[in-house]
Protein backbone atom coordinates (compact mmCIF):
# COMPACT_ATOMS: atom_id res chain seq x y z
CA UNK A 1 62.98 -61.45 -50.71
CA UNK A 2 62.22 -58.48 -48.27
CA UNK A 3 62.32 -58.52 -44.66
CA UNK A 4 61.90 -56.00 -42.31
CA UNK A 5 61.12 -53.16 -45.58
CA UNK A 6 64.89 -54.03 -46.82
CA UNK A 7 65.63 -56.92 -49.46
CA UNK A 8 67.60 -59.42 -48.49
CA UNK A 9 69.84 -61.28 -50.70
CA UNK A 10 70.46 -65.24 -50.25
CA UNK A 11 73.90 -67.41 -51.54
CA UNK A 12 73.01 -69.08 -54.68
CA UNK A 13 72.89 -72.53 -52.93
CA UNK A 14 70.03 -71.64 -50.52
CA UNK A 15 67.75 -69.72 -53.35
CA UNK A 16 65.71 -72.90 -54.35
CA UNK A 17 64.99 -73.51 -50.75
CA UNK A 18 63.67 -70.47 -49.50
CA UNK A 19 61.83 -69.11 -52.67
CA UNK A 20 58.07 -70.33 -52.33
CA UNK A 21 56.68 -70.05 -56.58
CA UNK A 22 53.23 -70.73 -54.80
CA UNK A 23 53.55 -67.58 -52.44
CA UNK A 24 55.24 -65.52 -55.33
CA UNK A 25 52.61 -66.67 -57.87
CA UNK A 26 49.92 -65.86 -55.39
CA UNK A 27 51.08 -62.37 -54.48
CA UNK A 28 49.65 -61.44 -58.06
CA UNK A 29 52.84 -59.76 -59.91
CA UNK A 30 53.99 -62.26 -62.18
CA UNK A 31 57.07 -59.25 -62.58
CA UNK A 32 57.86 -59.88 -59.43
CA UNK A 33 57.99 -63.79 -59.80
CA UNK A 34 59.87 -63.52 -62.98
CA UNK A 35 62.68 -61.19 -61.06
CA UNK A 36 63.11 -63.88 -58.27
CA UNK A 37 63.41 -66.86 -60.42
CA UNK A 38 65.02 -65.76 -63.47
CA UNK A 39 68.10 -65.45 -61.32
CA UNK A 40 67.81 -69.03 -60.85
CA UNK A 41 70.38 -71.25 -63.24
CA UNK A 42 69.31 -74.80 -64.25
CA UNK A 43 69.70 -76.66 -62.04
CA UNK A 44 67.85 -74.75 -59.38
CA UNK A 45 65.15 -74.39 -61.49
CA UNK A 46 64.33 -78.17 -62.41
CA UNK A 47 64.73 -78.26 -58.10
CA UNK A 48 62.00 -76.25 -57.80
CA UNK A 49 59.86 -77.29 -60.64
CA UNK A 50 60.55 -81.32 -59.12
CA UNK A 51 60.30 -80.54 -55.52
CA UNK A 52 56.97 -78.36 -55.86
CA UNK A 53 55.46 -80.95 -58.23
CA UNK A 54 55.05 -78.87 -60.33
CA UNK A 55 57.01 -81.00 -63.31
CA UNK A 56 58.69 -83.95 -64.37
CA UNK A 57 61.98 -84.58 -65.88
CA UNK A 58 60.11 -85.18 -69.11
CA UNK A 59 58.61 -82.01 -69.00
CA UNK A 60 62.12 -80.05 -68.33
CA UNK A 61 64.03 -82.01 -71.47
CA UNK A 62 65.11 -79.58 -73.31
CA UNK A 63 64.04 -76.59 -71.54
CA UNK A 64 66.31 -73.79 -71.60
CA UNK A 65 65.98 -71.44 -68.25
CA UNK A 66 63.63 -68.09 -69.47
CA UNK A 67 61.10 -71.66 -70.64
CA UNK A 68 61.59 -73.32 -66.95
CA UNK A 69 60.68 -69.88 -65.19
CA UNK A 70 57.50 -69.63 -67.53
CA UNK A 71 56.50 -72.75 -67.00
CA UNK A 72 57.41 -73.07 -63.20
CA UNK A 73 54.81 -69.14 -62.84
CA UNK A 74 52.19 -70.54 -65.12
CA UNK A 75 52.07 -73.84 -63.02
CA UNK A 76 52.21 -71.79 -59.80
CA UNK A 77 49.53 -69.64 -60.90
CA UNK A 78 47.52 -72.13 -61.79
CA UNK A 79 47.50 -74.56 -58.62
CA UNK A 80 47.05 -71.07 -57.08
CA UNK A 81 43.88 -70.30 -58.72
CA UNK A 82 42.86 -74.11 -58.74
CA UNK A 83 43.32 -73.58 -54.82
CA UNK A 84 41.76 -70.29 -54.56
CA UNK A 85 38.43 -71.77 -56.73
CA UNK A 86 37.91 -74.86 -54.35
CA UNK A 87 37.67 -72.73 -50.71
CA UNK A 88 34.56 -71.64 -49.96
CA UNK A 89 33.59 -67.96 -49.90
CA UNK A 90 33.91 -66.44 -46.30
């Protein structure tokens, strides 16, 4: 995450709450999404998959992490551009 032009570097146990997949999947660089959350181990990732709605346990089973960080960008993405479609132009 930066802050203030520097990066700044969180304990594993406060990663899932601070890292925002709809922000990160929004800013446009799925390479930059894919660097945040592939530091992520299991457990954290199902967290943020659950807590953003973004899956169910059903669709985790069996999920190893490099599939949980695909699927947790292309769900992102997509509630992103779902998002971006439904505002009206300004």
């Amino acid at each position: 995450m930066k802050a203030l032009g520097g990066d700044v570097v969180f304990e594993d146990t406060a990663k899932a709450e601070v890292a925002n997949p709809y922000q990160l999947a929004a800013s446009g660089s799925k390479t930059k999404f894919l660097n945040v959350f592939s530091s992520f181990k299991l457990p954290q990732l199902k967290q943020v998959l659950k807590e953003n709605n973004l899956a169910t346990k059903v669709d985790m089973n069996g999920k190893n992490a490099d599939q949980l960080v695909e699927m947790l960008y292309e769900r992102a993405a997509s509630k992103v551009r779902d998002h971006m479609a439904e505002e009206p132009a300004g």
